[in-house]
N, C-alpha and C. Protein backbone atom coordinates (compact mmCIF):
# COMPACT_ATOMS: atom_id res chain seq x y z
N UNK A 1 2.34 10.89 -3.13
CA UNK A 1 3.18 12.05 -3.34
C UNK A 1 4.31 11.98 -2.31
N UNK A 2 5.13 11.96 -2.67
CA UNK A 2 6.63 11.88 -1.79
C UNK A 2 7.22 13.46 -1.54
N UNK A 3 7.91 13.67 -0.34
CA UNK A 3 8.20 15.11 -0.24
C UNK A 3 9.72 15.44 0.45
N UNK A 4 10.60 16.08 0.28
CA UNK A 4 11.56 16.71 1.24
C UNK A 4 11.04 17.15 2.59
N UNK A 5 12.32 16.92 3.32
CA UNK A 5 11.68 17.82 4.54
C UNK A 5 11.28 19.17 4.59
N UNK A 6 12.01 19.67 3.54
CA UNK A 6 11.50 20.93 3.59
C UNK A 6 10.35 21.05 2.89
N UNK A 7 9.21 20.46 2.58
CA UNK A 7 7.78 20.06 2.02
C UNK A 7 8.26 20.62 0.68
N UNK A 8 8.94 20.44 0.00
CA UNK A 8 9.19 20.39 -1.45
C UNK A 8 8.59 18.81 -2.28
N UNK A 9 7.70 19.13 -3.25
CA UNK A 9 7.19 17.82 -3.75
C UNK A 9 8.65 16.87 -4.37
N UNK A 10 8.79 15.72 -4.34
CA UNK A 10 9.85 15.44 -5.09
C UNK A 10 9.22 14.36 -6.71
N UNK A 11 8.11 14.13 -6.09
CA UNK A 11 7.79 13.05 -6.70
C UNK A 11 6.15 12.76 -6.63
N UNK A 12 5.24 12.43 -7.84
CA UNK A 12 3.71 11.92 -7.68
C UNK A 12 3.74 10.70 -8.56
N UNK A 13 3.04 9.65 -7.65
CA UNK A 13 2.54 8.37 -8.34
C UNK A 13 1.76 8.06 -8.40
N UNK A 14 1.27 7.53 -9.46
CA UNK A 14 -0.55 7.06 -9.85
C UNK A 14 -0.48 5.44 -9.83
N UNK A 15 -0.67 4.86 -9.08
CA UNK A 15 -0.21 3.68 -9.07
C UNK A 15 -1.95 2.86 -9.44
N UNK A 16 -1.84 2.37 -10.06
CA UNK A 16 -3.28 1.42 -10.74
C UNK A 16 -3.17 -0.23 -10.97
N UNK A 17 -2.33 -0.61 -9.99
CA UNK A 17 -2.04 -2.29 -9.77
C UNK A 17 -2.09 -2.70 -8.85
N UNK A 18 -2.53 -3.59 -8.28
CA UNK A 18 -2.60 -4.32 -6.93
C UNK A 18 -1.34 -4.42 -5.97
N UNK A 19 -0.41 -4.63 -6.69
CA UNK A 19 0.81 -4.54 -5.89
C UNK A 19 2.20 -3.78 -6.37
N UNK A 20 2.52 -3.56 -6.02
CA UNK A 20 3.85 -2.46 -6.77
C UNK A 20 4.81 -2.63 -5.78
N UNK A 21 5.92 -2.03 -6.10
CA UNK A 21 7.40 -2.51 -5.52
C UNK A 21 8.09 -0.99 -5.82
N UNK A 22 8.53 -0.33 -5.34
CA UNK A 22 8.90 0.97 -5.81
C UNK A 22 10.48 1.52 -4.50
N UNK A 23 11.22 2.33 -5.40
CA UNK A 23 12.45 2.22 -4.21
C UNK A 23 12.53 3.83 -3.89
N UNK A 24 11.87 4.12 -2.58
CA UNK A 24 11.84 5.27 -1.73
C UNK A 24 13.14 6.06 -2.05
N UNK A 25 13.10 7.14 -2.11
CA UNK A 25 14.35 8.19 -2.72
C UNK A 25 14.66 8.48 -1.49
N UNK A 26 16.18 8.71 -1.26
CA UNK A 26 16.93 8.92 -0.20
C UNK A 26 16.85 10.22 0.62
N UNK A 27 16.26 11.47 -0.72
CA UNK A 27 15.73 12.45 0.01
C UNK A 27 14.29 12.80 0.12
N UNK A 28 13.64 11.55 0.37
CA UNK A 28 12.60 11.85 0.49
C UNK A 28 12.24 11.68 2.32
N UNK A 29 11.79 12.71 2.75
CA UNK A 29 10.93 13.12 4.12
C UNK A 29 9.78 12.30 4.71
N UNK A 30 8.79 12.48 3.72
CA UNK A 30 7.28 12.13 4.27
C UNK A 30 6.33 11.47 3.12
N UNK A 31 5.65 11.54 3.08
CA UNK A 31 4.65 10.91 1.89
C UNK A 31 3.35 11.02 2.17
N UNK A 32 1.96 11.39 1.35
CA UNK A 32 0.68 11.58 0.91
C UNK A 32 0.02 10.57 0.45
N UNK A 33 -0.72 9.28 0.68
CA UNK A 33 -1.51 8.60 -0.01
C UNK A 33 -2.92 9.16 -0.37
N UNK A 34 -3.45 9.34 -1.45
CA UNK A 34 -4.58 9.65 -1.89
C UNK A 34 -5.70 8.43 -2.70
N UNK A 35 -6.61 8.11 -2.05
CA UNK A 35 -7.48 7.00 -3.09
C UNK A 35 -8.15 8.24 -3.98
N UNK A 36 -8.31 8.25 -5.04
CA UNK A 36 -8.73 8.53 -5.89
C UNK A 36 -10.14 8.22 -6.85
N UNK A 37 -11.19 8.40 -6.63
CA UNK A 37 -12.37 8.53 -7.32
C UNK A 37 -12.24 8.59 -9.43
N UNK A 38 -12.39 7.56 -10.08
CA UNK A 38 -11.89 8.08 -11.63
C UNK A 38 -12.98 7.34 -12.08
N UNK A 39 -14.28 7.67 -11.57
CA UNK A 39 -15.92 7.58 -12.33
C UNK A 39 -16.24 6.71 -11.42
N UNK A 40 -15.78 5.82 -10.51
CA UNK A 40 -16.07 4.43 -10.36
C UNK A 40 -17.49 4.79 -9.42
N UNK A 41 -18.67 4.03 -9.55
CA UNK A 41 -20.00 4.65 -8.43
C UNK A 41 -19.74 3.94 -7.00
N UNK A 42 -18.86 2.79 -7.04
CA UNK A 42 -18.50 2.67 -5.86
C UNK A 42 -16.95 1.71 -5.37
N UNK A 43 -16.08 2.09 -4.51
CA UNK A 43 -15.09 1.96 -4.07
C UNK A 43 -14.94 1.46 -2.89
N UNK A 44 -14.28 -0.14 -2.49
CA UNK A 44 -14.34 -0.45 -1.23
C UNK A 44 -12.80 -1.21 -1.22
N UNK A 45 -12.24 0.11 0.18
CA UNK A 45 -10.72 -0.20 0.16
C UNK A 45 -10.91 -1.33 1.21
N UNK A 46 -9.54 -2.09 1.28
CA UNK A 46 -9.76 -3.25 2.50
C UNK A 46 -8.59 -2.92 3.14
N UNK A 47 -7.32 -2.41 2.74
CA UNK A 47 -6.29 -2.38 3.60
C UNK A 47 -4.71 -1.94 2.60
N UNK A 48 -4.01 -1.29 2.97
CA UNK A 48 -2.50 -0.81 2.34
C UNK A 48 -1.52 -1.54 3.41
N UNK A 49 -0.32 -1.99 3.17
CA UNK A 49 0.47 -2.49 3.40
C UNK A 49 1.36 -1.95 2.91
N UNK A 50 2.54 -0.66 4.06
CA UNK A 50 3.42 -0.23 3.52
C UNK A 50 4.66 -1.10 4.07
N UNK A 51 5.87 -1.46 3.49
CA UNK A 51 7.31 -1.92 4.38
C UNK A 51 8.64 -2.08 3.33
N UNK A 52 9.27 -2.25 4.53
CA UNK A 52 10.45 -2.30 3.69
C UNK A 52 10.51 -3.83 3.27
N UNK A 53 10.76 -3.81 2.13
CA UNK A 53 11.31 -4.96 1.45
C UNK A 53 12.17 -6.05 1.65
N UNK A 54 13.23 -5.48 2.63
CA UNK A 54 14.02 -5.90 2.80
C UNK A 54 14.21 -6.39 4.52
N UNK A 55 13.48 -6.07 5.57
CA UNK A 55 12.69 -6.71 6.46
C UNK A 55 11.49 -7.49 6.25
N UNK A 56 12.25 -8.73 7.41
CA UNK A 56 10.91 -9.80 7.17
C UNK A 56 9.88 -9.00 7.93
N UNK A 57 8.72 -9.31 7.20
CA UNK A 57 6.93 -9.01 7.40
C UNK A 57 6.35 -9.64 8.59
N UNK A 58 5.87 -8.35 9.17
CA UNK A 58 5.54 -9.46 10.46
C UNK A 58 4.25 -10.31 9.66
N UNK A 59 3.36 -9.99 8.97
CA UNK A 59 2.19 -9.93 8.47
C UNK A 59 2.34 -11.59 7.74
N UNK A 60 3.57 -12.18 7.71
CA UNK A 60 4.42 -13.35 7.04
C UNK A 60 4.16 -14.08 8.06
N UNK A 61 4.44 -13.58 9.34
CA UNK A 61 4.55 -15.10 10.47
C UNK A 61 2.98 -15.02 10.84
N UNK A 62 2.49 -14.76 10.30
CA UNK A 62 0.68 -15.38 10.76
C UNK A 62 0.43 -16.66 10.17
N UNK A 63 -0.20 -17.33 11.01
CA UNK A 63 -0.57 -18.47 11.37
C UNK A 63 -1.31 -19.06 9.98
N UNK A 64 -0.61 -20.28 9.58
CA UNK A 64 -1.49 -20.85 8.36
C UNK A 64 -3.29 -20.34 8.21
N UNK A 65 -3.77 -21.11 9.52
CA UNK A 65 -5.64 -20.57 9.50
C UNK A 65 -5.65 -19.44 9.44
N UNK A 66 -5.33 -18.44 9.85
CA UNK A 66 -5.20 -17.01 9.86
C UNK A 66 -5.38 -16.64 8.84
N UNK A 67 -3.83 -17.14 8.00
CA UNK A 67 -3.67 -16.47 6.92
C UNK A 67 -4.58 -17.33 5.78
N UNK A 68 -5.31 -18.08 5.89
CA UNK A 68 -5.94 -18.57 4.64
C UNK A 68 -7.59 -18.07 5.28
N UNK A 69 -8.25 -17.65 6.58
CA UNK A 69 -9.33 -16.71 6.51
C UNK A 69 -8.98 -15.50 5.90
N UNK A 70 -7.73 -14.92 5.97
CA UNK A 70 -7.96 -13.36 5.45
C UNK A 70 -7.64 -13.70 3.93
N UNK A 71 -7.45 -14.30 3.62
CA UNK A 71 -7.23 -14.89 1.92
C UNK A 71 -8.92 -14.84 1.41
N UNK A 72 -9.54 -15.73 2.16
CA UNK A 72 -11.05 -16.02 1.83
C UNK A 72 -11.74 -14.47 1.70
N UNK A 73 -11.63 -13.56 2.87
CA UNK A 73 -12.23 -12.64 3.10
C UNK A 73 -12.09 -11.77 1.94
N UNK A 74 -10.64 -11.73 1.45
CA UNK A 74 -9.93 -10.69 0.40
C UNK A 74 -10.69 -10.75 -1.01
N UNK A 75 -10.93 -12.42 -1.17
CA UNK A 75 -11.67 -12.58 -2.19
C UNK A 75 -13.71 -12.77 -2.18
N UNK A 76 -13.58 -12.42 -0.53
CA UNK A 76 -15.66 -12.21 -0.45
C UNK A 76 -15.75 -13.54 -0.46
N UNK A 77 -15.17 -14.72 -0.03
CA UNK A 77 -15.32 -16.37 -0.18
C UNK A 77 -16.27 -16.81 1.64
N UNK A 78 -16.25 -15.51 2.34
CA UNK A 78 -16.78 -15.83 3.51
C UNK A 78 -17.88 -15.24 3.87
């Protein structure tokens, strides 16, 4: 849920894809993430990654081994 500063809602997203790309509104203030429960008996988050798009990721300059354990982990391979 995206908001004005003056806590006016501007905007709600149901987002149901692994990755999404979405372009922050100019008057938007603050923002609400909610995980959401929709029957499932069990739910196991691992991590959100918010940034700008348009800055490089620090999360990018990690180290080849690094980045291919948290690859393994993402998929339960460890």
């Amino acid at each position: 849920v995206l908001y004005k500063k003056n806590g006016e809602q501007i905007k709600t997203m149901i987002i149901e894809d692994d990755d999404i790309e979405f372009e922050y509104p100019k008057d938007a203030y603050s923002y609400k993430i909610e995980l959401m429960n929709a029957g499932f008996q069990h739910l196991q988050f691992r991590r959100i990654i918010i940034e700008d798009q348009n800055i490089k990721s620090s999360h990018l300059t990690i180290s080849t081994d690094i980045s291919k354990t948290i690859d393994k982990i993402r998929h339960n391979e460890v």
